[in-house]
Protein backbone atom coordinates (compact mmCIF):
# COMPACT_ATOMS: atom_id res chain seq x y z
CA UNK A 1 -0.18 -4.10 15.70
CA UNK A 2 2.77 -5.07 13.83
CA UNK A 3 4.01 -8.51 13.14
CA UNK A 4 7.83 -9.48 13.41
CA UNK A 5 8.35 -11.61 10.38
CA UNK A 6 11.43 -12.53 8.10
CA UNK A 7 9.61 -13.21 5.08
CA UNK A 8 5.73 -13.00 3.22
CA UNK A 9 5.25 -16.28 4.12
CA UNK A 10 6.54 -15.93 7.69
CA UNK A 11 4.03 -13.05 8.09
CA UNK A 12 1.32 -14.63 6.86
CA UNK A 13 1.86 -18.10 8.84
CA UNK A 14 1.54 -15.48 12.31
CA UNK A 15 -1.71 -14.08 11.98
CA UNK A 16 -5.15 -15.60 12.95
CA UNK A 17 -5.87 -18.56 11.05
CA UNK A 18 -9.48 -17.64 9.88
CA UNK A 19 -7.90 -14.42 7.99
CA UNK A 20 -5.18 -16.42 6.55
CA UNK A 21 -6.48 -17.70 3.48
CA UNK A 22 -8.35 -14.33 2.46
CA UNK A 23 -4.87 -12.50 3.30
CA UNK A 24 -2.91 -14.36 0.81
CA UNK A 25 -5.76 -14.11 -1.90
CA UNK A 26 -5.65 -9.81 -0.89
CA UNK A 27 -1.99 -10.46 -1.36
CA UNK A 28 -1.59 -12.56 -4.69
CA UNK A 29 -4.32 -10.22 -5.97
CA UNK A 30 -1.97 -7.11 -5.31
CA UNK A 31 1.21 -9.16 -6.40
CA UNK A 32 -0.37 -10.38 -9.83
CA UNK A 33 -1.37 -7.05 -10.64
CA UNK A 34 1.30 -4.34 -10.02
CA UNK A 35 3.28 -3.27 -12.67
CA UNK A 36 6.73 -4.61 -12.66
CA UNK A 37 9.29 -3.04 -11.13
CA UNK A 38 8.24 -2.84 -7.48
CA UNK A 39 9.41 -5.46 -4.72
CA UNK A 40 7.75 -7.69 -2.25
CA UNK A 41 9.06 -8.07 1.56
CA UNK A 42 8.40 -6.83 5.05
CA UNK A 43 8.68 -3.76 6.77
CA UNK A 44 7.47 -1.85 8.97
CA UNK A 45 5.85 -4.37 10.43
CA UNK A 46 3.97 -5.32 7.44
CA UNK A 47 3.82 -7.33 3.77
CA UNK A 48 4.86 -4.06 1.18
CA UNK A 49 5.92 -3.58 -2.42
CA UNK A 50 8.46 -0.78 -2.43
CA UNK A 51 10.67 0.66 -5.29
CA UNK A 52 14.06 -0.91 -4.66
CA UNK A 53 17.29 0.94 -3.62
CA UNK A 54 18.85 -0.25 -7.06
CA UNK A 55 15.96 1.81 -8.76
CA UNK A 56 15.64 4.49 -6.43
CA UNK A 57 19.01 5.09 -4.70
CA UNK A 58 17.81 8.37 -2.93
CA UNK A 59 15.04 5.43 -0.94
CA UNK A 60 12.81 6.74 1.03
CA UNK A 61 13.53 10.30 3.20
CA UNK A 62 12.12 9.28 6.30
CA UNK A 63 14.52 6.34 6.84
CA UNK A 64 17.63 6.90 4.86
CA UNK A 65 18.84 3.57 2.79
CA UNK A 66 15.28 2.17 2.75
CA UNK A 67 13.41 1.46 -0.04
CA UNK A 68 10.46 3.77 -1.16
CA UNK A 69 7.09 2.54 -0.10
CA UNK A 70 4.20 1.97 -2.54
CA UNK A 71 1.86 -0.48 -1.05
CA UNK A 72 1.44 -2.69 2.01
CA UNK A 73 -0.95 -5.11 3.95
CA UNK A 74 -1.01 -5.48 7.68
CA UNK A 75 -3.24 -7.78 10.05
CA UNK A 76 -4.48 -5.58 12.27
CA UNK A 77 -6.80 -6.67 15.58
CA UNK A 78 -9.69 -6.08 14.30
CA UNK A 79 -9.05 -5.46 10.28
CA UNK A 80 -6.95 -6.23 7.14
CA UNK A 81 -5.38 -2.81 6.19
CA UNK A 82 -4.47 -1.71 2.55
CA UNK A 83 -2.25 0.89 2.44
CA UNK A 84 -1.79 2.83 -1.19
CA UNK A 85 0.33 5.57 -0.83
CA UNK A 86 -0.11 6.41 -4.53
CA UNK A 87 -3.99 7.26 -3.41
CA UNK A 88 -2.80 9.39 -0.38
CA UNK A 89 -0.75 11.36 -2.68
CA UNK A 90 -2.50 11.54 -5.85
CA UNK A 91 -6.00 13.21 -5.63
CA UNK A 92 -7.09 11.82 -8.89
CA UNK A 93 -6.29 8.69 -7.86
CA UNK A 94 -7.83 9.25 -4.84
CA UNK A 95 -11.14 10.51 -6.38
CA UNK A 96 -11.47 7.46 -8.73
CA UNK A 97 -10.66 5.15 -5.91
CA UNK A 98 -13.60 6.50 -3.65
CA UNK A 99 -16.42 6.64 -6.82
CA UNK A 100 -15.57 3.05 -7.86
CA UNK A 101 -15.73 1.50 -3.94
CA UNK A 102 -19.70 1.27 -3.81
CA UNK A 103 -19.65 -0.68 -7.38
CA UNK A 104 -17.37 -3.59 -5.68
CA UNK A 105 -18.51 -3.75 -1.98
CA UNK A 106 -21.81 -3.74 -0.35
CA UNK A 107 -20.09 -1.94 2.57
CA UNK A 108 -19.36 1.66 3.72
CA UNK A 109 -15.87 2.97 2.43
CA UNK A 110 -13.02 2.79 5.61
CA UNK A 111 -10.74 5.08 4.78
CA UNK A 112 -7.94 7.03 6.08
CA UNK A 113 -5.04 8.89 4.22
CA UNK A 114 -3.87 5.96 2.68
CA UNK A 115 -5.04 3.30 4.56
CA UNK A 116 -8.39 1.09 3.46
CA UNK A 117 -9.86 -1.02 6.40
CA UNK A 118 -11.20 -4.27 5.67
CA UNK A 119 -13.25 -5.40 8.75
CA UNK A 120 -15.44 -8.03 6.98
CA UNK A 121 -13.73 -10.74 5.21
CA UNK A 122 -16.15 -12.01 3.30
CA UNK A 123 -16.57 -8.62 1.62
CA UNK A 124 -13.05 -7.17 -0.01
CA UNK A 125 -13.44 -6.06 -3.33
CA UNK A 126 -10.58 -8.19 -4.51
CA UNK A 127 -11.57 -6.67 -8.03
CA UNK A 128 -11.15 -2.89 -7.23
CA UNK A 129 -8.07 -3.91 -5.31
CA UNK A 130 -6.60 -5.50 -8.66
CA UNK A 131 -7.41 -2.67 -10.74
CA UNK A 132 -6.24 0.41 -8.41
CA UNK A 133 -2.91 -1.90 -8.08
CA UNK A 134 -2.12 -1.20 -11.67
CA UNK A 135 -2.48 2.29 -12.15
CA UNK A 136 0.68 3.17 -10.75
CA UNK A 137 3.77 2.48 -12.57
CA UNK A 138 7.66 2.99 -10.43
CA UNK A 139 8.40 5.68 -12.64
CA UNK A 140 4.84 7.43 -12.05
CA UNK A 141 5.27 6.67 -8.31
CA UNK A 142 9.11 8.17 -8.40
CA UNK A 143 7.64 11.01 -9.91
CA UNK A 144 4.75 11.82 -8.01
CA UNK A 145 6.93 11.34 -4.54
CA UNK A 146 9.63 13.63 -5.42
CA UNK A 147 7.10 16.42 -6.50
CA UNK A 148 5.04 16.04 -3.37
CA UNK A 149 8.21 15.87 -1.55
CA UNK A 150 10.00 18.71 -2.82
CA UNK A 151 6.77 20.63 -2.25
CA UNK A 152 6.90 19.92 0.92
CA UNK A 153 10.66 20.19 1.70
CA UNK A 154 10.49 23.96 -0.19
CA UNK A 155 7.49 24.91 1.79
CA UNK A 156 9.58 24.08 5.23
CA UNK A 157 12.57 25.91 3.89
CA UNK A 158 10.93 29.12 3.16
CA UNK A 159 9.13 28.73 7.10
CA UNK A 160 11.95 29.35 7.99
């Protein structure tokens, strides 16, 4: 379910009122936390933090002259998602992400590729959320996409 929205604040002001409040907190928590560098807006539907053209002027591959994604929140119908594409590319990441989960939240881990599911709002681990938004820095992201994408872009070269 995506949101059409101009702005953070726009976005925010459109989705059900009783997930407002712990929306902004998910997002301040994520905002106060990232290392500098990346930038706030809306895309895709969604609240992100990307690594600006002006940093990154290659952007992101899939959409030419966009900036490269990092992180994002969406309202969904029936869930808050958390997107962290530094944990869908980086196992280690990934592996410390899932071990510390059960030592913030009472609940089951919701989890796809990059995407964490938040169906109970009185039970984010606003916490884990702050730490896992700081272990990524734009250089480390820049770095880790354009190994895993020039893995990838080799790999469908030599298919050929």
């Amino acid at each position: 379910m995506q949101i059409p929205a101009d702005s953070v604040t726009d976005y925010i002001s459109k989705i059900p009122e009783d997930r407002q409040e712990v929306f902004k907190k998910l997002f301040d928590t994520i905002n106060d936390n990232l290392p500098e560098g990346f930038k706030e807006g809306v895309s895709y539907g969604m609240v992100g933090w990307g690594v600006p053209l002006e940093t990154y002027p290659a952007g992101y591959h899939c959409a030419p002259g966009t900036p490269l994604p990092f992180m994002a929140l969406a309202s969904q119908k029936n869930f808050i998602a958390f997107y962290h594409m530094g944990i869908y590319a980086d196992p280690e990441l990934l592996e410390w992400f899932v071990a510390e989960y059960p030592k913030y939240s009472k609940r089951k881990l919701d989890m796809g590729k990059s995407c964490v599911r938040f169906k109970k709002m009185d039970d984010i681990p606003f916490e884990l959320i702050a730490e896992v938004s700081k272990k990524m820095t734009v250089e480390n992201w820049i770095n880790m996409y354009e190994s895993q994408f020039k893995k990838s872009k080799e790999s469908a070269s030599k298919g050929k």
